[in-house]
PDB file of N, CA and C in Angstrom:
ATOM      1  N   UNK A   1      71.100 -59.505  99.630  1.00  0.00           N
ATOM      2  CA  UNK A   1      70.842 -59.428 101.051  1.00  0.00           C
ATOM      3  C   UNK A   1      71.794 -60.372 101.803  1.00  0.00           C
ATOM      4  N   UNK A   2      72.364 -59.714 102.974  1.00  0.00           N
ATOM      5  CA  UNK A   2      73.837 -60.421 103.852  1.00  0.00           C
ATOM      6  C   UNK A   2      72.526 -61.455 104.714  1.00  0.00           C
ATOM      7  N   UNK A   3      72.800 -62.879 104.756  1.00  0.00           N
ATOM      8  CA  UNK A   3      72.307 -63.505 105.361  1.00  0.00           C
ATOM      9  C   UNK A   3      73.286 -63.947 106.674  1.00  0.00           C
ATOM     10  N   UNK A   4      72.629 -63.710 107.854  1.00  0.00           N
ATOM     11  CA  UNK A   4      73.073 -63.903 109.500  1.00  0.00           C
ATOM     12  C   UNK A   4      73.268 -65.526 109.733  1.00  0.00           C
ATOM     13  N   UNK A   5      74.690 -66.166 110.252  1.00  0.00           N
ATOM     14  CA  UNK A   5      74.836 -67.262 110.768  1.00  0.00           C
ATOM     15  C   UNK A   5      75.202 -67.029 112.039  1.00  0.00           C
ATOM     16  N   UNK A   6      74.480 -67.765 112.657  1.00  0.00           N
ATOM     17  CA  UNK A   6      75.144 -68.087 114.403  1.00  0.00           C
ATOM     18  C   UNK A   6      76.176 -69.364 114.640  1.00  0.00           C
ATOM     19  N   UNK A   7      76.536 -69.380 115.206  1.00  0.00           N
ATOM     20  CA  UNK A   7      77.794 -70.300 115.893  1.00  0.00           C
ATOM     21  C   UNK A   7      77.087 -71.739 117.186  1.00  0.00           C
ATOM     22  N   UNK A   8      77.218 -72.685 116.495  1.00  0.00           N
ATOM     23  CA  UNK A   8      76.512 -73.595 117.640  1.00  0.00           C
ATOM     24  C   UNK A   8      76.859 -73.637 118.763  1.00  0.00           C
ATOM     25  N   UNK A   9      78.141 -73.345 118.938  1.00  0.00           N
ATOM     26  CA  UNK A   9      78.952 -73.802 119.925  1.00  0.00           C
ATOM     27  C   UNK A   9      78.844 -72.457 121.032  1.00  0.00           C
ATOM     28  N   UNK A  10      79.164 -71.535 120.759  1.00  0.00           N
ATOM     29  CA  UNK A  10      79.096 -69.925 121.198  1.00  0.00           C
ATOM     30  C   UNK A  10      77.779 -69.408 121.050  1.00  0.00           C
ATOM     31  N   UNK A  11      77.404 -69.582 120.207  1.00  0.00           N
ATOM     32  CA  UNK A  11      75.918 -68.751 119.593  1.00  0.00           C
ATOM     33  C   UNK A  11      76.278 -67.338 119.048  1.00  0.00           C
ATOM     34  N   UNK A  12      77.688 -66.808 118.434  1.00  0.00           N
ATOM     35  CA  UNK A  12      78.105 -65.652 118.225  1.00  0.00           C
ATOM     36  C   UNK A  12      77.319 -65.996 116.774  1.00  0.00           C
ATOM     37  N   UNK A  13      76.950 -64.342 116.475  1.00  0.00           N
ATOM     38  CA  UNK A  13      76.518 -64.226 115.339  1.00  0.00           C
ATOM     39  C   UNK A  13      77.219 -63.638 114.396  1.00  0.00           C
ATOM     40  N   UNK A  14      77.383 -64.009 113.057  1.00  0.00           N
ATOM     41  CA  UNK A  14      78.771 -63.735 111.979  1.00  0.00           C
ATOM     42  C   UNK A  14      77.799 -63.869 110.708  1.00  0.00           C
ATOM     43  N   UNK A  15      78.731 -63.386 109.511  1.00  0.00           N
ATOM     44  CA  UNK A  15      78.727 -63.254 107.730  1.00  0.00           C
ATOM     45  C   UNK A  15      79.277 -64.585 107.991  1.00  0.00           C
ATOM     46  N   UNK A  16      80.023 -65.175 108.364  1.00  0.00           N
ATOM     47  CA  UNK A  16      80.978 -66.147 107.987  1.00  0.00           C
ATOM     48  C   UNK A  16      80.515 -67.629 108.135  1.00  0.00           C
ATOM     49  N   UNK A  17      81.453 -68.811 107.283  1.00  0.00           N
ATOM     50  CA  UNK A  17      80.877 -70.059 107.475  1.00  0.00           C
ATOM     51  C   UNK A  17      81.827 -70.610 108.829  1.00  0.00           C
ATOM     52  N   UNK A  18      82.632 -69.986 109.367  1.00  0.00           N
ATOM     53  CA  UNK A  18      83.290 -70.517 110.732  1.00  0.00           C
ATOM     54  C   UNK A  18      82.983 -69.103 111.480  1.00  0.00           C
ATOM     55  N   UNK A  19      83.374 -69.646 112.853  1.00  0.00           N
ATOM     56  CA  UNK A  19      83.086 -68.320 113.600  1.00  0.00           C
ATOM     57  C   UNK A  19      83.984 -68.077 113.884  1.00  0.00           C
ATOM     58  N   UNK A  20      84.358 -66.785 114.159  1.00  0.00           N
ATOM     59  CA  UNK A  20      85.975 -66.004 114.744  1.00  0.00           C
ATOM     60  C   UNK A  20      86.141 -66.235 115.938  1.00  0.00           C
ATOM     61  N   UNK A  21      85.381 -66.134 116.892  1.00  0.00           N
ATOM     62  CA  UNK A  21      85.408 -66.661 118.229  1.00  0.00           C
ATOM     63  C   UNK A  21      86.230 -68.271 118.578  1.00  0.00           C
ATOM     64  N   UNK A  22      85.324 -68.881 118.111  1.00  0.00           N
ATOM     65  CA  UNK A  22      86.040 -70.427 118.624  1.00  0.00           C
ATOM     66  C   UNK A  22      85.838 -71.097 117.619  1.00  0.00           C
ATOM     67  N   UNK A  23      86.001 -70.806 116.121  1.00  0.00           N
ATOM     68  CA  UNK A  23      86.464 -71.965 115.267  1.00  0.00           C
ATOM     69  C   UNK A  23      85.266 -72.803 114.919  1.00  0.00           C
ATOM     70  N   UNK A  24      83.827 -72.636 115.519  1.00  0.00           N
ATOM     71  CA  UNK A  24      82.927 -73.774 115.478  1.00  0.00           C
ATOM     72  C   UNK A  24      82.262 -73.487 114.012  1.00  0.00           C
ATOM     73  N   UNK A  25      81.341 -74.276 113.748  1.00  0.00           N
ATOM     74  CA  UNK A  25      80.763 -74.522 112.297  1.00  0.00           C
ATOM     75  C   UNK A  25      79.266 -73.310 112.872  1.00  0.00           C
ATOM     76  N   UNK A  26      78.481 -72.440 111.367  1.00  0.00           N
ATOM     77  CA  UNK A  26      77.871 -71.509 111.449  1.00  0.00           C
ATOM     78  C   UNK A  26      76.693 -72.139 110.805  1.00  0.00           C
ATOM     79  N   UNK A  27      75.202 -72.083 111.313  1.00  0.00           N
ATOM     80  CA  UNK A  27      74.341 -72.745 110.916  1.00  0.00           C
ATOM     81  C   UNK A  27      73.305 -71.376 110.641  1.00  0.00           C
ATOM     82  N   UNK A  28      72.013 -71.253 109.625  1.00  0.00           N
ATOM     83  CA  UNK A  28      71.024 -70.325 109.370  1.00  0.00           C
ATOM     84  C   UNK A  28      70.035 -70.133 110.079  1.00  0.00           C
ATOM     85  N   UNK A  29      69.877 -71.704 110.581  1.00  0.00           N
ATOM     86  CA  UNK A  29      68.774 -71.728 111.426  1.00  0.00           C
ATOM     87  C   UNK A  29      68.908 -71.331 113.195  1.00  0.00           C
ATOM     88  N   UNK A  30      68.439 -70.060 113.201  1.00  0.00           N
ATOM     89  CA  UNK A  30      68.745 -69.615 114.797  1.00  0.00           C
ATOM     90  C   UNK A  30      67.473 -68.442 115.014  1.00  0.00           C
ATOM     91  N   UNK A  31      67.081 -68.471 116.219  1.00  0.00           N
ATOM     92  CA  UNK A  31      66.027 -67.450 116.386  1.00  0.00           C
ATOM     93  C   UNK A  31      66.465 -66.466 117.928  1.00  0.00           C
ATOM     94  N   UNK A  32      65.982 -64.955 117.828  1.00  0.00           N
ATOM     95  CA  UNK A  32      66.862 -64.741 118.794  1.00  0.00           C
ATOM     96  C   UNK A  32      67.572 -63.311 118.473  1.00  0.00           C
ATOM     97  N   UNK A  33      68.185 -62.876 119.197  1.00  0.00           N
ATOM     98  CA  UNK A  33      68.925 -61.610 118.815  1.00  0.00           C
ATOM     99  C   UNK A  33      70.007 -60.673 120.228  1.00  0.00           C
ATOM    100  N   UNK A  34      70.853 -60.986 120.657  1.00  0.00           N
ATOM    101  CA  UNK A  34      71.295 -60.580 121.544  1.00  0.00           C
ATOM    102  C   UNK A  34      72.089 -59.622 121.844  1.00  0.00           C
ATOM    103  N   UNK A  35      72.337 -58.297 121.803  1.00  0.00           N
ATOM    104  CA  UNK A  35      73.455 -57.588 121.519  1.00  0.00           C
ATOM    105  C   UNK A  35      73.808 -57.016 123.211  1.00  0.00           C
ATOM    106  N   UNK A  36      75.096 -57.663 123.104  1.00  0.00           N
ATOM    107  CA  UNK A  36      75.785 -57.506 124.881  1.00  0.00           C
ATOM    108  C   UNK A  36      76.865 -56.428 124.686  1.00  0.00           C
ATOM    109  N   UNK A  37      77.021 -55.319 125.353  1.00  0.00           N
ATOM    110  CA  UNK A  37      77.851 -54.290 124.991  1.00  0.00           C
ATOM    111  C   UNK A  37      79.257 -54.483 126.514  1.00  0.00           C
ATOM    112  N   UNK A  38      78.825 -54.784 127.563  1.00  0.00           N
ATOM    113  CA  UNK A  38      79.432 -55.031 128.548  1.00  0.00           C
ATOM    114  C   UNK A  38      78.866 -56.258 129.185  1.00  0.00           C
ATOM    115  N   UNK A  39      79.583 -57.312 129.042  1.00  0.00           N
ATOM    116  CA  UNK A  39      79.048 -58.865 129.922  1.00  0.00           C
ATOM    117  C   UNK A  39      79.281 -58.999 131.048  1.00  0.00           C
ATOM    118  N   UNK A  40      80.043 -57.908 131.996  1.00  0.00           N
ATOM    119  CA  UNK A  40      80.330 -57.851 133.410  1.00  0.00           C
ATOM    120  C   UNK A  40      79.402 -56.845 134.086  1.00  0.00           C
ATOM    121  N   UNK A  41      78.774 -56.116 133.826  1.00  0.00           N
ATOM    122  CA  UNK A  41      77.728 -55.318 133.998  1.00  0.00           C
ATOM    123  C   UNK A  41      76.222 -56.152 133.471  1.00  0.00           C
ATOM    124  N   UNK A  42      76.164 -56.683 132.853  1.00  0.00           N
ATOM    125  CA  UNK A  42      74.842 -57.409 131.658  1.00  0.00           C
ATOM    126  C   UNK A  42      74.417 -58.246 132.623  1.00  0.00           C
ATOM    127  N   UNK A  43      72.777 -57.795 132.622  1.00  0.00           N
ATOM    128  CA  UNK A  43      72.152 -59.462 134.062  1.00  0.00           C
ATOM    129  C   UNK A  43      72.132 -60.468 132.558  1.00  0.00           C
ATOM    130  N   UNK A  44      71.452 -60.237 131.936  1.00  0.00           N
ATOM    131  CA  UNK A  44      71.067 -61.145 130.555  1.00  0.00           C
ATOM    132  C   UNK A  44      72.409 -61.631 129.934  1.00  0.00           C
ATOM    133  N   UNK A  45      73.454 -61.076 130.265  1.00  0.00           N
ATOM    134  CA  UNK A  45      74.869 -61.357 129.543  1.00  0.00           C
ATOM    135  C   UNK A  45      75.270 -62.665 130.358  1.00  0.00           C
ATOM    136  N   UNK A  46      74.900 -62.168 131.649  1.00  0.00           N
ATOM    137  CA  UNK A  46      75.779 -63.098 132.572  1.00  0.00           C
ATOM    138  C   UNK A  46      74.641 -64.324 132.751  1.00  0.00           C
ATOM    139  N   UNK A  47      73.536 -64.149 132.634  1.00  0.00           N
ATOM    140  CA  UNK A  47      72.842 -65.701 132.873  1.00  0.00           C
ATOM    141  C   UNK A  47      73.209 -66.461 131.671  1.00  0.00           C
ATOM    142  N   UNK A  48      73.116 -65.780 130.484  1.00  0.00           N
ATOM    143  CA  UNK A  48      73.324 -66.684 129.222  1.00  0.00           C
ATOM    144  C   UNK A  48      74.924 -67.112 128.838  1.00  0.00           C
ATOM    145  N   UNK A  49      76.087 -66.832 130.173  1.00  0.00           N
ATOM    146  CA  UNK A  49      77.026 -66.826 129.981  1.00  0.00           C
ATOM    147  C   UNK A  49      77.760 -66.242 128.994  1.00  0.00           C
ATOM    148  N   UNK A  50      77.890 -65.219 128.543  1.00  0.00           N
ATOM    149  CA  UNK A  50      78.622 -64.724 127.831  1.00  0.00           C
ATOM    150  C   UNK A  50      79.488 -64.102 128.150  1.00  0.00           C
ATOM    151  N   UNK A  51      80.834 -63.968 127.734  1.00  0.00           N
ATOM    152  CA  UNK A  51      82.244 -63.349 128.597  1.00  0.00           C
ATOM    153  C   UNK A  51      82.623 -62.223 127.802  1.00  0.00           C
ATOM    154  N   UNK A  52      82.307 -62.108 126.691  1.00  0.00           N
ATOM    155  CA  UNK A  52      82.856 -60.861 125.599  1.00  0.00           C
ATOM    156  C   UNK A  52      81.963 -60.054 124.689  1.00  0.00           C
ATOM    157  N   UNK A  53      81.776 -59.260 124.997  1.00  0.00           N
ATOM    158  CA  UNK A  53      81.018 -58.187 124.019  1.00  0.00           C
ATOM    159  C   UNK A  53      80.889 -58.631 122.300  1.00  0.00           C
ATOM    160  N   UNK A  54      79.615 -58.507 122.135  1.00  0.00           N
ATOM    161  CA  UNK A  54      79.206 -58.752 121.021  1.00  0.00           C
ATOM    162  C   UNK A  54      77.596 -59.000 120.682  1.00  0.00           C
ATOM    163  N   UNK A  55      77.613 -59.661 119.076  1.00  0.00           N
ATOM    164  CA  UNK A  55      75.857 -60.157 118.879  1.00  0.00           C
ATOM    165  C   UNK A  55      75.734 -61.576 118.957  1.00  0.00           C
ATOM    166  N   UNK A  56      74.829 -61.977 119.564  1.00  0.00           N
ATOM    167  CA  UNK A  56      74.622 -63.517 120.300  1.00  0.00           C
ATOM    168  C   UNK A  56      73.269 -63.847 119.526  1.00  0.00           C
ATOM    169  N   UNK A  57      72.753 -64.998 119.279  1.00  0.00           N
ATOM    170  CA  UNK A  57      71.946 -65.974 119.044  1.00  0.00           C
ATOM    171  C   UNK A  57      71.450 -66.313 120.327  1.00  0.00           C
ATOM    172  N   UNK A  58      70.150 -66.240 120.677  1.00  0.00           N
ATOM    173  CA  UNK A  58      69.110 -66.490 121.810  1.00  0.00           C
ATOM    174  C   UNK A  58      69.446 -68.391 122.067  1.00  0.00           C
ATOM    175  N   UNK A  59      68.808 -68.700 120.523  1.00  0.00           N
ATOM    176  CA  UNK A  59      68.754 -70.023 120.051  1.00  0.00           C
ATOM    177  C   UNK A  59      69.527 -70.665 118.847  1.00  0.00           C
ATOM    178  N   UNK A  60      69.955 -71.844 118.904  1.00  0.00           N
ATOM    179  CA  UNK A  60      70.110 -72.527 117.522  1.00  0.00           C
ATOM    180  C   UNK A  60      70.110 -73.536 117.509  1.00  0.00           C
ATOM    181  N   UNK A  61      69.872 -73.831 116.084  1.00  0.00           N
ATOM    182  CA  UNK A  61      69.454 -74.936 116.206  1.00  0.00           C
ATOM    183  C   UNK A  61      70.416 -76.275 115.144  1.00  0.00           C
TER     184      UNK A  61
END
């Protein structure tokens, strides 16, 4: 089973132990689930600041 890391820094969610986005360190512990398809259209995209399409982490911790 593929276990989900989020990004502290971004909150992007990845397979990976760095994130592709901005390089930051990927932690397990995150609760949450965000999937933004357009962040210029998105009310929820744009309060939680997000600038680029993708799956986001609500929380982490």
């Amino acid at each position: 089973m593929i276990k989900l890391r989020a990004c502290r820094s971004c909150k992007n969610v990845t397979e990976q132990l760095k994130c592709e986005k901005c390089g930051g360190d990927t932690v397990l512990e995150w609760k949450g689930y965000l999937f933004v398809l357009d962040p210029n259209r998105s009310l929820i995209g744009k309060r939680a600041g997000i600038a680029t399409p993708g799956e986001y982490a609500i929380k982490v911790r």
